[in-house]
PDB file of N, CA and C in Angstrom:
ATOM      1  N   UNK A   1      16.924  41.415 -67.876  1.00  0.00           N
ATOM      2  CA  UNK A   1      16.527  42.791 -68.046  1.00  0.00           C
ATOM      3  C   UNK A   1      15.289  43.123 -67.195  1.00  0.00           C
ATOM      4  N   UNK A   2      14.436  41.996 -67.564  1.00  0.00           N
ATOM      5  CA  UNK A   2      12.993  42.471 -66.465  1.00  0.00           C
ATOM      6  C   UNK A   2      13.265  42.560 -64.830  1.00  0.00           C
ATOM      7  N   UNK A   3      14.128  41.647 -64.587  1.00  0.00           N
ATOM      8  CA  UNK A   3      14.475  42.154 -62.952  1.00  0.00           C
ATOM      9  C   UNK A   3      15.340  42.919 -62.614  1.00  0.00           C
ATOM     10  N   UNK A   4      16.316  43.977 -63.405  1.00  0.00           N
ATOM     11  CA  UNK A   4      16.943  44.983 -63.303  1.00  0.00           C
ATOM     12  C   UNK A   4      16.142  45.897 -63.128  1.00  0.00           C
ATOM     13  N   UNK A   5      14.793  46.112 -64.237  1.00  0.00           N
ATOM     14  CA  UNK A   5      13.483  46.871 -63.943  1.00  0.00           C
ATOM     15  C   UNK A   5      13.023  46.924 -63.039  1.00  0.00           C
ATOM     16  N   UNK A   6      12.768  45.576 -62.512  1.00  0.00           N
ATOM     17  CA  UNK A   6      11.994  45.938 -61.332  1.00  0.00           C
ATOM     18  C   UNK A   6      12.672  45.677 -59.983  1.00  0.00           C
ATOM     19  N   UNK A   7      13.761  45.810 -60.020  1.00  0.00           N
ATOM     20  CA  UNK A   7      15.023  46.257 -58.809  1.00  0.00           C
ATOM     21  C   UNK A   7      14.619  47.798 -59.013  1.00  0.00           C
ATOM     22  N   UNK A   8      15.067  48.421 -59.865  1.00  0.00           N
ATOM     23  CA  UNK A   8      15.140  49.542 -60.336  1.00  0.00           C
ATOM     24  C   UNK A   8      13.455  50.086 -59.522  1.00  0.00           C
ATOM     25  N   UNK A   9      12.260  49.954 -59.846  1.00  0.00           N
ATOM     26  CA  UNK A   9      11.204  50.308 -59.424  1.00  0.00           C
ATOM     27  C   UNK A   9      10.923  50.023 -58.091  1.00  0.00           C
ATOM     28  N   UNK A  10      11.346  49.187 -57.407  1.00  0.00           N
ATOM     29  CA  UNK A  10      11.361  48.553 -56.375  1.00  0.00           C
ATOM     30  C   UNK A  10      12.148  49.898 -54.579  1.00  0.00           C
ATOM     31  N   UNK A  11      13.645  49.474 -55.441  1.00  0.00           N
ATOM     32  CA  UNK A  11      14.436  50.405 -55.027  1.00  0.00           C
ATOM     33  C   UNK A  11      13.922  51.843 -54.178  1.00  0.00           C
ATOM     34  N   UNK A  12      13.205  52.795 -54.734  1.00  0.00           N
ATOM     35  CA  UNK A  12      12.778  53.833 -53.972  1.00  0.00           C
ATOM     36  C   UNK A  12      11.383  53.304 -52.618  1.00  0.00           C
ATOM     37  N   UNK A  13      10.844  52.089 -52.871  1.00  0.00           N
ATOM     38  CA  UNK A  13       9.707  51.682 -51.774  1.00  0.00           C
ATOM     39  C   UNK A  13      10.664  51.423 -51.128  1.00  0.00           C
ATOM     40  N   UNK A  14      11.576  50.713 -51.198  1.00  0.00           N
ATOM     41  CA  UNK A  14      12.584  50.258 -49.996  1.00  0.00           C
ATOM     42  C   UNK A  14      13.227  50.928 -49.032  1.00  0.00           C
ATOM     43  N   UNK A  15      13.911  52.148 -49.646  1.00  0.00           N
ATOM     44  CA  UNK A  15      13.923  52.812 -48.893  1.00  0.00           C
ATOM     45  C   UNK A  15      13.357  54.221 -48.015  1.00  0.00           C
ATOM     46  N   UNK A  16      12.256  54.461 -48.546  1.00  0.00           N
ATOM     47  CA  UNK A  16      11.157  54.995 -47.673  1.00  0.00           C
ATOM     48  C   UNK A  16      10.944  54.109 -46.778  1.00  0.00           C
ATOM     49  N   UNK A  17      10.893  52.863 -46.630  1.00  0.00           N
ATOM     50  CA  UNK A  17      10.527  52.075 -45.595  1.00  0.00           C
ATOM     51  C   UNK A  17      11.495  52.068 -44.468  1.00  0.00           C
ATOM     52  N   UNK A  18      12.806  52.883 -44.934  1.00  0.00           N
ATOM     53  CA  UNK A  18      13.689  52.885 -43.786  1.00  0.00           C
ATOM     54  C   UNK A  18      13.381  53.968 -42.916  1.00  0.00           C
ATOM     55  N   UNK A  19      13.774  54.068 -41.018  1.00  0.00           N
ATOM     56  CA  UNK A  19      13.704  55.173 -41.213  1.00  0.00           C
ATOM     57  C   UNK A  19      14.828  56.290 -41.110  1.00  0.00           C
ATOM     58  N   UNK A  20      14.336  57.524 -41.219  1.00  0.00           N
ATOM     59  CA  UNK A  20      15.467  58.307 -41.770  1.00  0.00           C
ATOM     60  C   UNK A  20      16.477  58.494 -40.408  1.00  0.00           C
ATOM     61  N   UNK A  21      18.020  58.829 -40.282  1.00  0.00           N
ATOM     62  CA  UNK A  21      18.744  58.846 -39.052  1.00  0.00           C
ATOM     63  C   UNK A  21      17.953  59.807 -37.933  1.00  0.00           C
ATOM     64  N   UNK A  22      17.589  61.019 -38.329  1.00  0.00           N
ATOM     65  CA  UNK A  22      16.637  61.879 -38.077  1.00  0.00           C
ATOM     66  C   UNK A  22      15.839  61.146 -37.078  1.00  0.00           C
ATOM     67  N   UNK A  23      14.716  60.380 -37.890  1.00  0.00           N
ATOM     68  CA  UNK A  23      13.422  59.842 -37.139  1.00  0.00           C
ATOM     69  C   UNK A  23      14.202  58.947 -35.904  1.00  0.00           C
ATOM     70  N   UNK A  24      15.472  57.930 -36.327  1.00  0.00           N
ATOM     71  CA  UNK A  24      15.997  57.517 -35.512  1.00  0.00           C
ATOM     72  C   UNK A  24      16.197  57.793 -33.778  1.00  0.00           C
ATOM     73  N   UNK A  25      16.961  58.939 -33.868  1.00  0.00           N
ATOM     74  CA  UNK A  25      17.416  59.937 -33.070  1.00  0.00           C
ATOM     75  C   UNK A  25      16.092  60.415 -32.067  1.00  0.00           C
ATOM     76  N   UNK A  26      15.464  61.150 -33.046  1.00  0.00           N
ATOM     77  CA  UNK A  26      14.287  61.557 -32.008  1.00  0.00           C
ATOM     78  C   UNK A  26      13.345  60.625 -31.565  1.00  0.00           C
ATOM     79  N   UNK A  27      13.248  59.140 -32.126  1.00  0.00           N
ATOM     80  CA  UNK A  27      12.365  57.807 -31.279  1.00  0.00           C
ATOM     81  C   UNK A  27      13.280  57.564 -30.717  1.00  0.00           C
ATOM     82  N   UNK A  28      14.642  57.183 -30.658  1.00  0.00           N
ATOM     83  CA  UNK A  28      15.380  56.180 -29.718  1.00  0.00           C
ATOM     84  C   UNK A  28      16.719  56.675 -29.323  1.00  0.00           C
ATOM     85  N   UNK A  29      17.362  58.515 -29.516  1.00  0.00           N
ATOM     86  CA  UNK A  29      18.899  58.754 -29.403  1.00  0.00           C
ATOM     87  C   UNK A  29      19.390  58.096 -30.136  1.00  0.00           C
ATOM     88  N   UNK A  30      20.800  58.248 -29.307  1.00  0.00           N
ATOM     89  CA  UNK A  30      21.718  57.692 -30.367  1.00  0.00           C
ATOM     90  C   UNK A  30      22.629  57.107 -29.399  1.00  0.00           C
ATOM     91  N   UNK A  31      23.694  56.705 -29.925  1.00  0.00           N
ATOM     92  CA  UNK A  31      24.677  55.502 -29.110  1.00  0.00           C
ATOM     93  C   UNK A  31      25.618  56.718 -28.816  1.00  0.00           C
ATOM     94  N   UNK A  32      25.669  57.798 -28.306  1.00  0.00           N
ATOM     95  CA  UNK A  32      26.595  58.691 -27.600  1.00  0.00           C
ATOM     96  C   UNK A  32      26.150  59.759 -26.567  1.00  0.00           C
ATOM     97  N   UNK A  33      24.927  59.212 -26.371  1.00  0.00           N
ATOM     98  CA  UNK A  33      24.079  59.307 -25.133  1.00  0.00           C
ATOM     99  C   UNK A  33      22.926  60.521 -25.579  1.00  0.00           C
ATOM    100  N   UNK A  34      22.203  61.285 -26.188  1.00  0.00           N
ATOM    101  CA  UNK A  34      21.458  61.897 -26.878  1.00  0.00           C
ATOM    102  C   UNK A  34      20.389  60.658 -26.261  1.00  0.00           C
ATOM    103  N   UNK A  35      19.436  61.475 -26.090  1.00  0.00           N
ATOM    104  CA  UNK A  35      18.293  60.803 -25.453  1.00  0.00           C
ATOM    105  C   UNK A  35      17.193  60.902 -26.439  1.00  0.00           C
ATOM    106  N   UNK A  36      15.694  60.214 -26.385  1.00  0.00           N
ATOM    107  CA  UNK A  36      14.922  60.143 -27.633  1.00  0.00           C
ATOM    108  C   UNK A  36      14.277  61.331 -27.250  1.00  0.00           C
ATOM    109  N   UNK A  37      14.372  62.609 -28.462  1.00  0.00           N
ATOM    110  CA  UNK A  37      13.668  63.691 -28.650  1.00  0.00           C
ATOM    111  C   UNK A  37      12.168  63.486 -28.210  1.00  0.00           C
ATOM    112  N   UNK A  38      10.957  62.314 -28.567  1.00  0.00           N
ATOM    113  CA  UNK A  38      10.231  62.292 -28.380  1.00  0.00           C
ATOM    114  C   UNK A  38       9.834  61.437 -27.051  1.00  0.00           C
ATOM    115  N   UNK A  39      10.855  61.420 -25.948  1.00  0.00           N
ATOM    116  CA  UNK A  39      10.572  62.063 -24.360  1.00  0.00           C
ATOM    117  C   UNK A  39       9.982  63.203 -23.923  1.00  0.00           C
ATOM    118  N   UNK A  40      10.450  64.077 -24.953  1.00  0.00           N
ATOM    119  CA  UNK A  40       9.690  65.426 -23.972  1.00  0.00           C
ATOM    120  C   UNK A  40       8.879  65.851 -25.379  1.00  0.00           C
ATOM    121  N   UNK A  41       9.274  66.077 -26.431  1.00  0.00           N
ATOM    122  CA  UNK A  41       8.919  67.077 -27.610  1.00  0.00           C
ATOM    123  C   UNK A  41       7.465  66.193 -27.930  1.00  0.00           C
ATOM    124  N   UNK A  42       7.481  64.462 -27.849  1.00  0.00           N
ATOM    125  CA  UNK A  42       6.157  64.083 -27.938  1.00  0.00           C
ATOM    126  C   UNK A  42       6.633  63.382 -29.413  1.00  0.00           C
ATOM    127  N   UNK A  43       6.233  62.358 -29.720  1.00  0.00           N
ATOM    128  CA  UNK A  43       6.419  61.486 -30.897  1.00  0.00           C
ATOM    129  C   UNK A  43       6.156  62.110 -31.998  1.00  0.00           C
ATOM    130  N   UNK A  44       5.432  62.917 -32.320  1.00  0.00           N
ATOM    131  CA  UNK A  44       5.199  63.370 -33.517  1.00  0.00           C
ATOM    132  C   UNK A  44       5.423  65.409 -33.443  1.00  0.00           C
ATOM    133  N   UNK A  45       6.612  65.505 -32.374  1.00  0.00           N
ATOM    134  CA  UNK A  45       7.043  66.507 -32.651  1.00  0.00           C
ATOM    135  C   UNK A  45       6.137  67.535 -31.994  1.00  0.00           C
ATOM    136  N   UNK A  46       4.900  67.374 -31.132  1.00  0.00           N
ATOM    137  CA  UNK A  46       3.558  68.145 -30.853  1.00  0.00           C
ATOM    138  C   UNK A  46       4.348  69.267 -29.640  1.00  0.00           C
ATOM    139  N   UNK A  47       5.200  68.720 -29.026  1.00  0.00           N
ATOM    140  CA  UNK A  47       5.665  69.591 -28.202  1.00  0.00           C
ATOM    141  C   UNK A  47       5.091  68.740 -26.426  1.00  0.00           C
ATOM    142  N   UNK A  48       5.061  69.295 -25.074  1.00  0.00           N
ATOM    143  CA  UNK A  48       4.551  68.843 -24.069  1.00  0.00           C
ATOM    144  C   UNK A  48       5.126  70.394 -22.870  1.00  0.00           C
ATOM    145  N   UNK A  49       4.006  71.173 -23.346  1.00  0.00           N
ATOM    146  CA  UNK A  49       3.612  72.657 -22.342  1.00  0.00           C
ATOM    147  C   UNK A  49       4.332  72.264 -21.364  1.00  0.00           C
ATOM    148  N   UNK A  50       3.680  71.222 -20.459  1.00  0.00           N
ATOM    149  CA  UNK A  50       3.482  70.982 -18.845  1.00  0.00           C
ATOM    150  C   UNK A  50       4.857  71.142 -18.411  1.00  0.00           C
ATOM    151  N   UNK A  51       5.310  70.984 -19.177  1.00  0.00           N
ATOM    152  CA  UNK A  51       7.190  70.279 -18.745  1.00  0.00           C
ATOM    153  C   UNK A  51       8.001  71.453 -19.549  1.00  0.00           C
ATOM    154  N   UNK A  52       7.880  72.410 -20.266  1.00  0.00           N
ATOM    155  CA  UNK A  52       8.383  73.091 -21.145  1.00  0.00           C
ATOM    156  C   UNK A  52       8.736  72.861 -22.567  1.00  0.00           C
ATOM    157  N   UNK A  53       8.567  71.973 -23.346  1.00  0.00           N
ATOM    158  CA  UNK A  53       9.078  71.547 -24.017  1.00  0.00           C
ATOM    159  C   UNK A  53       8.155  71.594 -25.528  1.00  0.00           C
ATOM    160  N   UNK A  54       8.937  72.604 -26.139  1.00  0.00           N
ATOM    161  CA  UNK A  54       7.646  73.347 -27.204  1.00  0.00           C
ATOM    162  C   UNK A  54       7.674  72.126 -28.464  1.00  0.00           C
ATOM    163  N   UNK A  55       6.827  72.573 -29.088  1.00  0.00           N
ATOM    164  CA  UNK A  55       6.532  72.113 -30.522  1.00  0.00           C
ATOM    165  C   UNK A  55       8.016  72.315 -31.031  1.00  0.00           C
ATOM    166  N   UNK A  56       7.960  70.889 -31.940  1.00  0.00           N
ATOM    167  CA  UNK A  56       9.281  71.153 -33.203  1.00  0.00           C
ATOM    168  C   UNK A  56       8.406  70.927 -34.574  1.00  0.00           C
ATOM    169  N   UNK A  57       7.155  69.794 -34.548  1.00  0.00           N
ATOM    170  CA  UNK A  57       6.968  69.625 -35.948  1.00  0.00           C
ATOM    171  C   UNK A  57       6.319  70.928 -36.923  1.00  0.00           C
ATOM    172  N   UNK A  58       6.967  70.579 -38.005  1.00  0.00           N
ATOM    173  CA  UNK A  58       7.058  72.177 -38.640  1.00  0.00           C
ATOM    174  C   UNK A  58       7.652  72.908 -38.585  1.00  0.00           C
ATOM    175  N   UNK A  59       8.828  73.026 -37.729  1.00  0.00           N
ATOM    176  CA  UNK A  59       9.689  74.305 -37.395  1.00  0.00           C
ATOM    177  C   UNK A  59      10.668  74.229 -38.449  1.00  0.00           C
ATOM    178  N   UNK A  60      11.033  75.667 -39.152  1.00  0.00           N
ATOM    179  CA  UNK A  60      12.239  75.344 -40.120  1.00  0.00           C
ATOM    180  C   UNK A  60      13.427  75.228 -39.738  1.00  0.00           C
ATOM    181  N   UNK A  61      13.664  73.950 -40.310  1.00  0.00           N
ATOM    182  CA  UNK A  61      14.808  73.326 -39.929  1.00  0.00           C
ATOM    183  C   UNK A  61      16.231  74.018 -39.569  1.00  0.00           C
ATOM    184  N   UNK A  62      16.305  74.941 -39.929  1.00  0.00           N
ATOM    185  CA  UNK A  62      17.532  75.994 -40.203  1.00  0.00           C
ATOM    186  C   UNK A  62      17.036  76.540 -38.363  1.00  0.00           C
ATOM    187  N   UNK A  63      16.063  76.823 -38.147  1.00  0.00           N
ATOM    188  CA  UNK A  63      15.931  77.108 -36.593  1.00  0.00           C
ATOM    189  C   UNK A  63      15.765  76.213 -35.328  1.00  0.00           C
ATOM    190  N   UNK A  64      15.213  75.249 -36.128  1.00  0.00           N
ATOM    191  CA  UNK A  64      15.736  73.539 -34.539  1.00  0.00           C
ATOM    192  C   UNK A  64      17.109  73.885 -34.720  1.00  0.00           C
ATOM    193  N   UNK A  65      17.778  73.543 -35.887  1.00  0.00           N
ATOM    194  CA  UNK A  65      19.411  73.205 -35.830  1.00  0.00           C
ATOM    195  C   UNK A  65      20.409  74.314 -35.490  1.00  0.00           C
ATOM    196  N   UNK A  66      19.791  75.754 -35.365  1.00  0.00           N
ATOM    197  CA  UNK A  66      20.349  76.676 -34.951  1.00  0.00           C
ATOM    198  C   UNK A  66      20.110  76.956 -33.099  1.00  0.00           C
ATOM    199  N   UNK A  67      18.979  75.858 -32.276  1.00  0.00           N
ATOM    200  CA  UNK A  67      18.856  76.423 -31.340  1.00  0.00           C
ATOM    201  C   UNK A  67      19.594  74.900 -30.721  1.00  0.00           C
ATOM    202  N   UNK A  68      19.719  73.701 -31.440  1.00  0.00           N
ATOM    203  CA  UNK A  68      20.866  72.451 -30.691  1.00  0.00           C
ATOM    204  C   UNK A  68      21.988  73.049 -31.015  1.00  0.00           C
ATOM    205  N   UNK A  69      22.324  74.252 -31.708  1.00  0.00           N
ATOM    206  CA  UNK A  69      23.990  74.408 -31.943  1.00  0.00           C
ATOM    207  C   UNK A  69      24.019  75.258 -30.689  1.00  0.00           C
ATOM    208  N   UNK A  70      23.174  76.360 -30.331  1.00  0.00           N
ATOM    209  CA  UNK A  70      23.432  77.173 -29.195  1.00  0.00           C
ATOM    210  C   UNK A  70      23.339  76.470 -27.529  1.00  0.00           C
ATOM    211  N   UNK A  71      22.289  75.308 -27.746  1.00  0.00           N
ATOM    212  CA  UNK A  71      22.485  74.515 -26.302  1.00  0.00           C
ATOM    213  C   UNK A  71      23.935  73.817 -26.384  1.00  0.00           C
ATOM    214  N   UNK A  72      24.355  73.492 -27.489  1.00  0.00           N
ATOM    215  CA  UNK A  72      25.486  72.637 -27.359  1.00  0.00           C
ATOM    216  C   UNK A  72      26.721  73.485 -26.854  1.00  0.00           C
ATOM    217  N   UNK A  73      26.225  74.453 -27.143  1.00  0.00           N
ATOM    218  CA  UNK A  73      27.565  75.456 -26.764  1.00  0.00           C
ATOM    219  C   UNK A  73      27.273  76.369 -25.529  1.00  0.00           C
ATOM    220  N   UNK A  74      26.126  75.380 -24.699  1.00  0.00           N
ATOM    221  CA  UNK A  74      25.940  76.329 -23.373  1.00  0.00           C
ATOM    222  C   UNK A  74      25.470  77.369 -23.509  1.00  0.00           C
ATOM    223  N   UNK A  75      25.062  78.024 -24.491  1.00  0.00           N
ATOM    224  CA  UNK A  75      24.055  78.941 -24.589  1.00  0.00           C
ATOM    225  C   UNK A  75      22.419  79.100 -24.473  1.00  0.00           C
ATOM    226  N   UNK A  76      21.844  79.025 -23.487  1.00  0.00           N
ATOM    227  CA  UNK A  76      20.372  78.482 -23.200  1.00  0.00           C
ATOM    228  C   UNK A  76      20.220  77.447 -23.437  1.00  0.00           C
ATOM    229  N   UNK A  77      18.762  77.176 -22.965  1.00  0.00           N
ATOM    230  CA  UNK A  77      18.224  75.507 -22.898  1.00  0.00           C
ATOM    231  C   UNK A  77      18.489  75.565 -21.044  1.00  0.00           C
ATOM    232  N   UNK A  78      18.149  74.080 -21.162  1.00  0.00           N
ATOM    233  CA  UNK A  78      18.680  73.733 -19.840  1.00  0.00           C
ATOM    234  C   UNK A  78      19.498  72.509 -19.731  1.00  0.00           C
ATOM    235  N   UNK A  79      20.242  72.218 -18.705  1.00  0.00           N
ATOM    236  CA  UNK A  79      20.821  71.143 -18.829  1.00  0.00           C
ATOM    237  C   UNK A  79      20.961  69.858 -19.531  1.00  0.00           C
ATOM    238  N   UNK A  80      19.627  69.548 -19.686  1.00  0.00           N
ATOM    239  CA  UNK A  80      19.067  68.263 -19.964  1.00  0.00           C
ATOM    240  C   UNK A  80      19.442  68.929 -21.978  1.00  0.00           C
ATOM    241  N   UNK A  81      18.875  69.576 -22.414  1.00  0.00           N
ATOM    242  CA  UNK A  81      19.119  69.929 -23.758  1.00  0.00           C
ATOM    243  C   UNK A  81      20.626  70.515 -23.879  1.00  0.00           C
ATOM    244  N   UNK A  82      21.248  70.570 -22.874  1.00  0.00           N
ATOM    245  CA  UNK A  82      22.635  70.710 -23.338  1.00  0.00           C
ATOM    246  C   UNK A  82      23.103  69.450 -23.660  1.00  0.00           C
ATOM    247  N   UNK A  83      23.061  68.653 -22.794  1.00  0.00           N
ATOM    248  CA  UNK A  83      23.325  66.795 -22.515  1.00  0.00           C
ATOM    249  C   UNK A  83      23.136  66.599 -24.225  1.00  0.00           C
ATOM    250  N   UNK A  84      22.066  66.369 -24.182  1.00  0.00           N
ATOM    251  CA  UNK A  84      21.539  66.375 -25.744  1.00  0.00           C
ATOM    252  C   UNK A  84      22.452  66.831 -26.666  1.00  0.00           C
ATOM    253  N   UNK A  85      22.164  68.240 -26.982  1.00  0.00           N
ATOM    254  CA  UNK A  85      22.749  68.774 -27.986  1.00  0.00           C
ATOM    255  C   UNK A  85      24.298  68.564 -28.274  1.00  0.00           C
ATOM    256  N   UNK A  86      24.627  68.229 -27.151  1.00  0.00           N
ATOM    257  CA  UNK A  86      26.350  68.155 -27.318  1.00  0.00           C
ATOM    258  C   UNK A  86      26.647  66.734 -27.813  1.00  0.00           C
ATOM    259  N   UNK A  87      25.354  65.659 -27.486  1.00  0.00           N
ATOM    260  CA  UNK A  87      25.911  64.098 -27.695  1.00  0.00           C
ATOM    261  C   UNK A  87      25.792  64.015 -29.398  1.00  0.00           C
ATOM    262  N   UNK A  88      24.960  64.924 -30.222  1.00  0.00           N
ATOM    263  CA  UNK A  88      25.124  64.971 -31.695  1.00  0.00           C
ATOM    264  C   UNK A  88      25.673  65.464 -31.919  1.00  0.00           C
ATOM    265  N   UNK A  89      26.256  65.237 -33.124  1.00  0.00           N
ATOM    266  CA  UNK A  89      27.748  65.062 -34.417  1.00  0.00           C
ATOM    267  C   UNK A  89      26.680  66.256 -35.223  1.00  0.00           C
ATOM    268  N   UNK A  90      27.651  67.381 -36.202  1.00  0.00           N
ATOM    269  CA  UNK A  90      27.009  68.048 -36.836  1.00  0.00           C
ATOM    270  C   UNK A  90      25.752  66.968 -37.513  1.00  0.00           C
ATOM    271  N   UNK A  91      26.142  66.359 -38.389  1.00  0.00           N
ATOM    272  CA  UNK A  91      25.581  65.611 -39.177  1.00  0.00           C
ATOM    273  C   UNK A  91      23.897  65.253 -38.869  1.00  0.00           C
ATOM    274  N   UNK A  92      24.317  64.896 -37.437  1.00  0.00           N
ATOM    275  CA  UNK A  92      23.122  63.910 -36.735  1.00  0.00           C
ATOM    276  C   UNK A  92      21.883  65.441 -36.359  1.00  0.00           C
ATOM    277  N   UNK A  93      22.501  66.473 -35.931  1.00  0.00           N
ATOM    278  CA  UNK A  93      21.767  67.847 -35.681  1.00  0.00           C
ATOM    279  C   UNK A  93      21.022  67.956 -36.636  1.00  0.00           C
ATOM    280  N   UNK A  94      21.947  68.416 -37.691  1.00  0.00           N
ATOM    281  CA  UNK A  94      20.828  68.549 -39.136  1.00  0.00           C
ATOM    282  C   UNK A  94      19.557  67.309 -39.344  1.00  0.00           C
ATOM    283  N   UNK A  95      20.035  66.656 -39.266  1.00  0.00           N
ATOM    284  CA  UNK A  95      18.866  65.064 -39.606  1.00  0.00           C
ATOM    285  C   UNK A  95      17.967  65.421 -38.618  1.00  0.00           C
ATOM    286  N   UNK A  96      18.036  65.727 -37.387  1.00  0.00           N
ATOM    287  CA  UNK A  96      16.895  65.625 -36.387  1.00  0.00           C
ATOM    288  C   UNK A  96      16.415  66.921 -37.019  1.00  0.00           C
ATOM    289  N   UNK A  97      16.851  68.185 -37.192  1.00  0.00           N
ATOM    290  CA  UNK A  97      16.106  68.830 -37.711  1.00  0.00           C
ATOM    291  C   UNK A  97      15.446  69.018 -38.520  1.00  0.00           C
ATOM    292  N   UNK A  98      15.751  68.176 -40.083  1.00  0.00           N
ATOM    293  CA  UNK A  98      15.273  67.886 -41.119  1.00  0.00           C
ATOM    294  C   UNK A  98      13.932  67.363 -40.617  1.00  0.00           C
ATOM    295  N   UNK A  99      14.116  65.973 -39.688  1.00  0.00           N
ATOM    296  CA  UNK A  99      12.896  65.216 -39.638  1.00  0.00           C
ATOM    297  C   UNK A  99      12.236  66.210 -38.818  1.00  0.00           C
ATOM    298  N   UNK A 100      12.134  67.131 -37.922  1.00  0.00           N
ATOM    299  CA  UNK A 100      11.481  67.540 -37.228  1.00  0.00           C
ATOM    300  C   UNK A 100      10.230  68.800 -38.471  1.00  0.00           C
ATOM    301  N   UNK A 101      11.205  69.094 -39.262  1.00  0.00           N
ATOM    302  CA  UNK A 101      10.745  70.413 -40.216  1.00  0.00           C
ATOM    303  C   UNK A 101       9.751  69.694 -40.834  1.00  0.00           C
ATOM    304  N   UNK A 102      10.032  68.642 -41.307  1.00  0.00           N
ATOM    305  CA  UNK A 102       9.298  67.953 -42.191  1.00  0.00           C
ATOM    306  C   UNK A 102       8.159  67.131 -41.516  1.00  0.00           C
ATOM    307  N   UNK A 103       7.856  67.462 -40.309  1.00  0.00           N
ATOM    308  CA  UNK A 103       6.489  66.579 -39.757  1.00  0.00           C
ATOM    309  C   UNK A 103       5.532  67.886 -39.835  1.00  0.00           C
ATOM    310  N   UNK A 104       4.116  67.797 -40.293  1.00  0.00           N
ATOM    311  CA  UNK A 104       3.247  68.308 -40.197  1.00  0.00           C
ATOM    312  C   UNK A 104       2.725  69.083 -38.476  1.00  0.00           C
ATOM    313  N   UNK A 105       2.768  70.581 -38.751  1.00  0.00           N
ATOM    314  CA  UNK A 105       2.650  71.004 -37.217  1.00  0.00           C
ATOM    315  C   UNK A 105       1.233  70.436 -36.944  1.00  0.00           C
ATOM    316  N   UNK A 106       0.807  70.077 -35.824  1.00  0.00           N
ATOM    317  CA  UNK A 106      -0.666  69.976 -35.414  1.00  0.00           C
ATOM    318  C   UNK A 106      -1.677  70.944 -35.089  1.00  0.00           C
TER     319      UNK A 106
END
């Protein structure tokens, strides 16, 4: 019984320690060629002016994932964020956006 408990308590540290597909994606892409978000956007989402490439951390999520659905479909962006947007699966869109909403803007 006591180590069912403390499986049980255990359980939620464990997986915070993972990270989320989200964080995945934007440190390292993904295996269908999606490149790591934080190439241009900057590891913690800060954005990088010089190059165009605005701030995401903080943005609500419902608007990152509404502007990879419009590059994916050739609607603005530029090339390079079409590449992108098209190599994620609905699924994987939402997650990068999730993680992106959920980082503190700077």
């Amino acid at each position: 019984m006591k180590i069912f408990l403390l499986a049980l308590l255990l359980a939620p540290a464990s997986a915070l320690a993972q990270p989320s597909q989200g964080q995945q994606i934007a440190l390292h892409g993904n295996n269908n060629g999606a490149l790591p978000c934080a190439a241009c956007h900057g590891v913690q989402g800060q954005g990088t002016p010089s190059i165009g490439a605005p701030r995401l951390a903080g943005l609500p999520a419902a608007t990152i994932e509404s502007y990879l659905k419009q590059f994916a479909s050739g609607a603005g962006g530029n090339a390079t964020m079409q590449n992108i947007a098209e190599a994620l699966s609905p699924s994987e869109t939402a997650s990068v956006a999730d993680y992106f909403a959920g980082l503190k803007a700077p």
